[in-house]
C-alpha atoms as a PDB file:
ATOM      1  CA  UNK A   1     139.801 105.909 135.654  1.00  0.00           C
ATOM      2  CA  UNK A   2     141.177 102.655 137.359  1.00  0.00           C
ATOM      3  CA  UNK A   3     140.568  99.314 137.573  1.00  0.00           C
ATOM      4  CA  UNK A   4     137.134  99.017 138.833  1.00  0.00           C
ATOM      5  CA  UNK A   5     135.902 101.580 135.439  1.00  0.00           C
ATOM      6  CA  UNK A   6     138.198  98.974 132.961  1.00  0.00           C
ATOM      7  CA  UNK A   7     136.486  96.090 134.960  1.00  0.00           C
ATOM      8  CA  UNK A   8     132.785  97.544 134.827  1.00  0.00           C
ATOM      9  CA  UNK A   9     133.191  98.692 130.756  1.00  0.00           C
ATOM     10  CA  UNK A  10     134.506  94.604 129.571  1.00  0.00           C
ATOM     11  CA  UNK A  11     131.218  92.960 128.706  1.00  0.00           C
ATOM     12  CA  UNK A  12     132.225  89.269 128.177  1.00  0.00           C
ATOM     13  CA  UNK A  13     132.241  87.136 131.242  1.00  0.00           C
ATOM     14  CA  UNK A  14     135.670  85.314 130.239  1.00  0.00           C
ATOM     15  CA  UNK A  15     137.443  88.674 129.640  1.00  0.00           C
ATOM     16  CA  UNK A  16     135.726  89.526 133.175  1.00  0.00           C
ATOM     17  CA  UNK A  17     136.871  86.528 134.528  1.00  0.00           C
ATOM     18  CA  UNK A  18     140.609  87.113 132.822  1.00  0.00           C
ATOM     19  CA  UNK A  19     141.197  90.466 134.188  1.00  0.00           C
ATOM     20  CA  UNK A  20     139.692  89.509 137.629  1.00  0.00           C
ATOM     21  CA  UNK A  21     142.528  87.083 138.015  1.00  0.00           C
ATOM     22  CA  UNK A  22     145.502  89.909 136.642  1.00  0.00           C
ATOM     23  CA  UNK A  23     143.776  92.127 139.240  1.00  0.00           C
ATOM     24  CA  UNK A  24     144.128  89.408 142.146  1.00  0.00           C
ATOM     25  CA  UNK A  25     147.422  88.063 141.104  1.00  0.00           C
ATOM     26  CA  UNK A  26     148.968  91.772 141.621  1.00  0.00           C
ATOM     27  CA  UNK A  27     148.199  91.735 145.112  1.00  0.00           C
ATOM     28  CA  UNK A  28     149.627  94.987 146.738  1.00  0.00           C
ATOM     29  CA  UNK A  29     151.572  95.611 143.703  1.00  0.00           C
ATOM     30  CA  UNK A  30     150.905  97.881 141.048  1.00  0.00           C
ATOM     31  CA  UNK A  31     151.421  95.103 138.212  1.00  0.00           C
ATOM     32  CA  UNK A  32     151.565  91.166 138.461  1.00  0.00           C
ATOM     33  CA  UNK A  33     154.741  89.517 137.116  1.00  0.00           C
ATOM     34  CA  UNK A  34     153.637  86.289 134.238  1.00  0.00           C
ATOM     35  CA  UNK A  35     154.867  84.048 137.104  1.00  0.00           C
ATOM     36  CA  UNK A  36     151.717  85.255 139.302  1.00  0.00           C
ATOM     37  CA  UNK A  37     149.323  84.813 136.951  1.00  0.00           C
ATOM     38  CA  UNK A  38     148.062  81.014 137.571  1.00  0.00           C
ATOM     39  CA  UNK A  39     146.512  78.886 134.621  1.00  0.00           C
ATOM     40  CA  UNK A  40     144.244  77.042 136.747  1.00  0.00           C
ATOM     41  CA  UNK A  41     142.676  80.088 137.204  1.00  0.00           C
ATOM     42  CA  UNK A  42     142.290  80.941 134.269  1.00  0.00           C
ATOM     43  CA  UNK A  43     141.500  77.446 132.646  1.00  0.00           C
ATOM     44  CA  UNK A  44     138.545  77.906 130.430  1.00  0.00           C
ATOM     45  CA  UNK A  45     139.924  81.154 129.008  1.00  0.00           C
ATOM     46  CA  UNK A  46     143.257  80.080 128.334  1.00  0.00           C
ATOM     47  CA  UNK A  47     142.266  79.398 124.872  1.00  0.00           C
ATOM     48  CA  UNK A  48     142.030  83.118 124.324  1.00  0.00           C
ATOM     49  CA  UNK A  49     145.026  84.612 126.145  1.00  0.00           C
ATOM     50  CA  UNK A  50     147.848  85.287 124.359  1.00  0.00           C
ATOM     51  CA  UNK A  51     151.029  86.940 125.906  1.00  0.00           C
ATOM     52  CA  UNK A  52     153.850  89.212 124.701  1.00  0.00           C
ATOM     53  CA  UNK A  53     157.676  89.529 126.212  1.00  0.00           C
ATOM     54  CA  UNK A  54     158.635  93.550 126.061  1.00  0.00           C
ATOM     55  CA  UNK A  55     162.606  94.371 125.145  1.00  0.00           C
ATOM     56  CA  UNK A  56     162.706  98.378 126.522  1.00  0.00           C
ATOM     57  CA  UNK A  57     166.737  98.501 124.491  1.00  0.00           C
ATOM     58  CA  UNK A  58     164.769  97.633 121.378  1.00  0.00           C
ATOM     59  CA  UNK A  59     161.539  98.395 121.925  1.00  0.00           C
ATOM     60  CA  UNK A  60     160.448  94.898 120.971  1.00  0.00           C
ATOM     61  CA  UNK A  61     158.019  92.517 121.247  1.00  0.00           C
ATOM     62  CA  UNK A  62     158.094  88.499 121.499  1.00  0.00           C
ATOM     63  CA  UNK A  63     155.235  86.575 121.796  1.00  0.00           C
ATOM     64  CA  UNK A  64     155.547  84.069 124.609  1.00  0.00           C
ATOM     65  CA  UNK A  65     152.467  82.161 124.349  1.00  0.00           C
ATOM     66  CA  UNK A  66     148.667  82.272 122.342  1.00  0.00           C
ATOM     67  CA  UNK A  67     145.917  79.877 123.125  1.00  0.00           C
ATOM     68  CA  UNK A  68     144.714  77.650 120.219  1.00  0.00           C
ATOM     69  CA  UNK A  69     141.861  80.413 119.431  1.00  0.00           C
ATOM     70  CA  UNK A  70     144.702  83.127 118.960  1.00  0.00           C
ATOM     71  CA  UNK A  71     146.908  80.800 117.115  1.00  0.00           C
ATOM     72  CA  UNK A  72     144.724  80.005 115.229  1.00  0.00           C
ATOM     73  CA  UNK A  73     144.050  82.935 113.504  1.00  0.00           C
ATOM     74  CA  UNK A  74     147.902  83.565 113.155  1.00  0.00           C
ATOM     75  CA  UNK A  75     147.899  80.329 111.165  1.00  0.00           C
ATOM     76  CA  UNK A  76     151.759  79.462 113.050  1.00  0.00           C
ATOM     77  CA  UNK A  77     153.548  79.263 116.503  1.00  0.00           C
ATOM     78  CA  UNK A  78     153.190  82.579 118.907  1.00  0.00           C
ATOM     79  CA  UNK A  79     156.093  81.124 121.128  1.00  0.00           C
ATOM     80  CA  UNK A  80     158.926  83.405 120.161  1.00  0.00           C
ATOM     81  CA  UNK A  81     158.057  85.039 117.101  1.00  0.00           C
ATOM     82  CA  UNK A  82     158.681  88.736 116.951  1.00  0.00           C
ATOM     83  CA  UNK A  83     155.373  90.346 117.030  1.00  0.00           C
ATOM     84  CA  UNK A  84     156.325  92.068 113.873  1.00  0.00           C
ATOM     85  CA  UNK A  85     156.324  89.172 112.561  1.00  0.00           C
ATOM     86  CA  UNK A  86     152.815  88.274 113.148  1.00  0.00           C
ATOM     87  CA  UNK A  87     151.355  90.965 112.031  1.00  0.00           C
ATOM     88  CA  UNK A  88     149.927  92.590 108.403  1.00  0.00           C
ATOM     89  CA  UNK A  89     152.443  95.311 107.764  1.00  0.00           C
ATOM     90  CA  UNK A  90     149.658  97.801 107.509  1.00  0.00           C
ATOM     91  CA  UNK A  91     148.721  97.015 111.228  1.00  0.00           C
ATOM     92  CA  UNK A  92     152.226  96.401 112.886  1.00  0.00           C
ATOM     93  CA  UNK A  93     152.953 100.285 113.568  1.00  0.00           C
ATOM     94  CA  UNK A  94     149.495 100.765 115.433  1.00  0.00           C
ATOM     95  CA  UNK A  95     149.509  97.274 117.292  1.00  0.00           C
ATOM     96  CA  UNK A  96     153.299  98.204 118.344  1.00  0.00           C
ATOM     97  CA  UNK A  97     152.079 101.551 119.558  1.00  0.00           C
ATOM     98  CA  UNK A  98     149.321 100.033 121.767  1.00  0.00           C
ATOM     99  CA  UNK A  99     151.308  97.076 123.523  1.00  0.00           C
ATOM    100  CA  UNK A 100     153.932  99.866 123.936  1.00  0.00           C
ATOM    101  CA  UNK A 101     151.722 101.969 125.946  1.00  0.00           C
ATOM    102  CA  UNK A 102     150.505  99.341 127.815  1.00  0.00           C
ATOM    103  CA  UNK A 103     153.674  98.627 129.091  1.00  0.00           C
ATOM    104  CA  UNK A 104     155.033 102.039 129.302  1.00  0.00           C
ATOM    105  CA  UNK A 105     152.404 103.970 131.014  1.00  0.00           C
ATOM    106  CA  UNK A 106     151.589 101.842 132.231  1.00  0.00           C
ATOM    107  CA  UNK A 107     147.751 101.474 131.410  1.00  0.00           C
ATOM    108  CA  UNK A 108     144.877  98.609 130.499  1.00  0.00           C
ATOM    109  CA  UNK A 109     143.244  98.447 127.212  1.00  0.00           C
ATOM    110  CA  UNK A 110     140.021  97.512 126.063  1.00  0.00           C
ATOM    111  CA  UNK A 111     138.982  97.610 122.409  1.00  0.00           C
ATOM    112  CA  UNK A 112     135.546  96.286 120.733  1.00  0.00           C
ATOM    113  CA  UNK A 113     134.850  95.912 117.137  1.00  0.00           C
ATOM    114  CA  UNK A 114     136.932  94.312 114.049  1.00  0.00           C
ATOM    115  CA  UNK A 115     139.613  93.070 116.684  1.00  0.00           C
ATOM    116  CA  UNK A 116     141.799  91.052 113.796  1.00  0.00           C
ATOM    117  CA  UNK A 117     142.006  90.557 110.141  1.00  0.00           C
ATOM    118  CA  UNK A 118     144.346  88.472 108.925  1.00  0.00           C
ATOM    119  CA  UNK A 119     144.735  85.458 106.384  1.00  0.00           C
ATOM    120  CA  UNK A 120     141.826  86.414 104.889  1.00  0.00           C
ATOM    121  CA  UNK A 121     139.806  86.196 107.533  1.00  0.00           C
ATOM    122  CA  UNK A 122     138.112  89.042 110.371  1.00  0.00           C
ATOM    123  CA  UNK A 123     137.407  88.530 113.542  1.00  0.00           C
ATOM    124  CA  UNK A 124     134.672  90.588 115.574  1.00  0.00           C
ATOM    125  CA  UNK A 125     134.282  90.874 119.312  1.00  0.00           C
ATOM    126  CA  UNK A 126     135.944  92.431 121.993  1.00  0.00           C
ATOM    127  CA  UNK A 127     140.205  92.766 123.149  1.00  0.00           C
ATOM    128  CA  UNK A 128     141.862  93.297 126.864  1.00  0.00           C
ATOM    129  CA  UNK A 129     145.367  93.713 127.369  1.00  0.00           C
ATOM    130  CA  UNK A 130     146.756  94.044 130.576  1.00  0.00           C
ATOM    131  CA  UNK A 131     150.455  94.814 131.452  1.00  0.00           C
ATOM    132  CA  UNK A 132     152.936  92.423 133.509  1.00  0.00           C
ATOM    133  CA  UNK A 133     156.163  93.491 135.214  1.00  0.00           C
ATOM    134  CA  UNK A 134     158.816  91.294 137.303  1.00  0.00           C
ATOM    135  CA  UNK A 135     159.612  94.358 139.792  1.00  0.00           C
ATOM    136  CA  UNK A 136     155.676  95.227 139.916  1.00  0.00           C
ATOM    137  CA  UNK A 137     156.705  98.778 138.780  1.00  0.00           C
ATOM    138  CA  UNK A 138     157.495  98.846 135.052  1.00  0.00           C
ATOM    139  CA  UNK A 139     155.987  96.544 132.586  1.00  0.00           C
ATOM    140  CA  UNK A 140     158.036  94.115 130.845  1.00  0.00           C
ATOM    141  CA  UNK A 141     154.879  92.447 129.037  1.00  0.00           C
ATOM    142  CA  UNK A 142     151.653  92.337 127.947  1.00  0.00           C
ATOM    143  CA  UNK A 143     149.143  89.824 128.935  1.00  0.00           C
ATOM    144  CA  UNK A 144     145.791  90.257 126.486  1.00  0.00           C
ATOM    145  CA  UNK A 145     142.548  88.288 125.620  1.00  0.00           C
ATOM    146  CA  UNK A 146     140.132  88.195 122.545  1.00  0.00           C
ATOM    147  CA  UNK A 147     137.036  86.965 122.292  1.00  0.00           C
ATOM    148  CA  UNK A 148     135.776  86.776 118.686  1.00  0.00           C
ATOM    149  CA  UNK A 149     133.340  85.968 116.528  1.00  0.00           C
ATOM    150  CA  UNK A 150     134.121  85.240 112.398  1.00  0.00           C
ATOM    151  CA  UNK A 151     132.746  88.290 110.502  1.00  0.00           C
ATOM    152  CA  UNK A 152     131.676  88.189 106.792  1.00  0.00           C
ATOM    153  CA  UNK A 153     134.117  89.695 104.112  1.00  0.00           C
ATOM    154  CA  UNK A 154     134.781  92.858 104.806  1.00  0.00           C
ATOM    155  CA  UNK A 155     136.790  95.930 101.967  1.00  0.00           C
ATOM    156  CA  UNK A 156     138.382  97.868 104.434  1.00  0.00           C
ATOM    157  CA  UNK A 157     141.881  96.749 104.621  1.00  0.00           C
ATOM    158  CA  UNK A 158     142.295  97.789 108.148  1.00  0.00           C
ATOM    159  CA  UNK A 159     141.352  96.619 111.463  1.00  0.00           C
ATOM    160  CA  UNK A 160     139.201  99.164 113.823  1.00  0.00           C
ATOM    161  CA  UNK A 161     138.704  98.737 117.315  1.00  0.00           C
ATOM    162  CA  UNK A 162     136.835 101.502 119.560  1.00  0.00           C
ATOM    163  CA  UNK A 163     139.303 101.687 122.152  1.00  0.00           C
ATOM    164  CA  UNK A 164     139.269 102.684 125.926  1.00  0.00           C
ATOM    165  CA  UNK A 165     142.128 103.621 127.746  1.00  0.00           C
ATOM    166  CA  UNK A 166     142.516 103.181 131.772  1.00  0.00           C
ATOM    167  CA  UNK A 167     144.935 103.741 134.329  1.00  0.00           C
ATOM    168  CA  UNK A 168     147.071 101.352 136.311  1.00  0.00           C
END
């Protein structure tokens, strides 16, 4: 799998659009740095692009930016705030685990279903993330988009995404 099969499986246009512009900002490099990636061209999705900062001695992640859709669902500032922070403490572990592998692999991610619940409230629709490195070799971040829809209550106290996994 490689970019082309992670390209052809996103359905919405602005995730399209989103991981057309990761794909172009890389160039002849395996990964684009955050400094390549160029909010003019990415203008009418920024409100749905949020962005981590990776830490490989601890293994942690800072969020470095959310557009208002993604804040808004975190109900406070993404700008550094430790992603455990963000997060229900029944879905840290598993949202560590993913941003970790698609840094460390590294390897894109596309999920579709209940992509958030939190503050009460679910979100349904469909997740990229996409890693970022300043050498172009080993990812340092993760650049992701969600596109979401409000859901009706829901009991399950968990999120569930089908996922798809893809190469770099």
């Amino acid at each position: 799998m490689n970019f082309s099969h992670f390209y052809a499986a996103i359905q919405s246009d602005a995730l399209k659009h989103v991981a057309a512009h990761w794909h172009e900002a890389r160039g002849p490099r395996r990964l684009p740095a955050w400094h390549d990636i160029l909010p003019s061209h990415i203008a009418s999705q920024l409100k749905l692009i949020w962005v981590y900062k990776y830490d490989h001695q601890t293994q942690l992640f800072t969020g470095r930016l959310a557009g208002n859709m993604i804040e808004s669902v975190f109900g406070k500032s993404f700008r550094g705030t430790p992603m455990k922070e963000l997060y229900p403490e029944l879905d840290y572990p598993r949202l560590h685990a993913r941003a970790q592998r698609v840094v460390s692999e590294p390897a894109l991610f596309r999920g579709q279903g209940k992509v958030f619940r939190h503050l009460e409230r679910i979100g349904n629709g469909e997740r990229i993330m996409l890693p970022l490195s300043d050498d172009g070799l080993h990812g340092d971040g993760v650049m992701g988009a969600t596109i979401y829809q409000m859901a009706h209550s829901d009991p399950s106290p968990q999120t569930t995404e089908n996922e798809s996994w893809y190469a770099v």
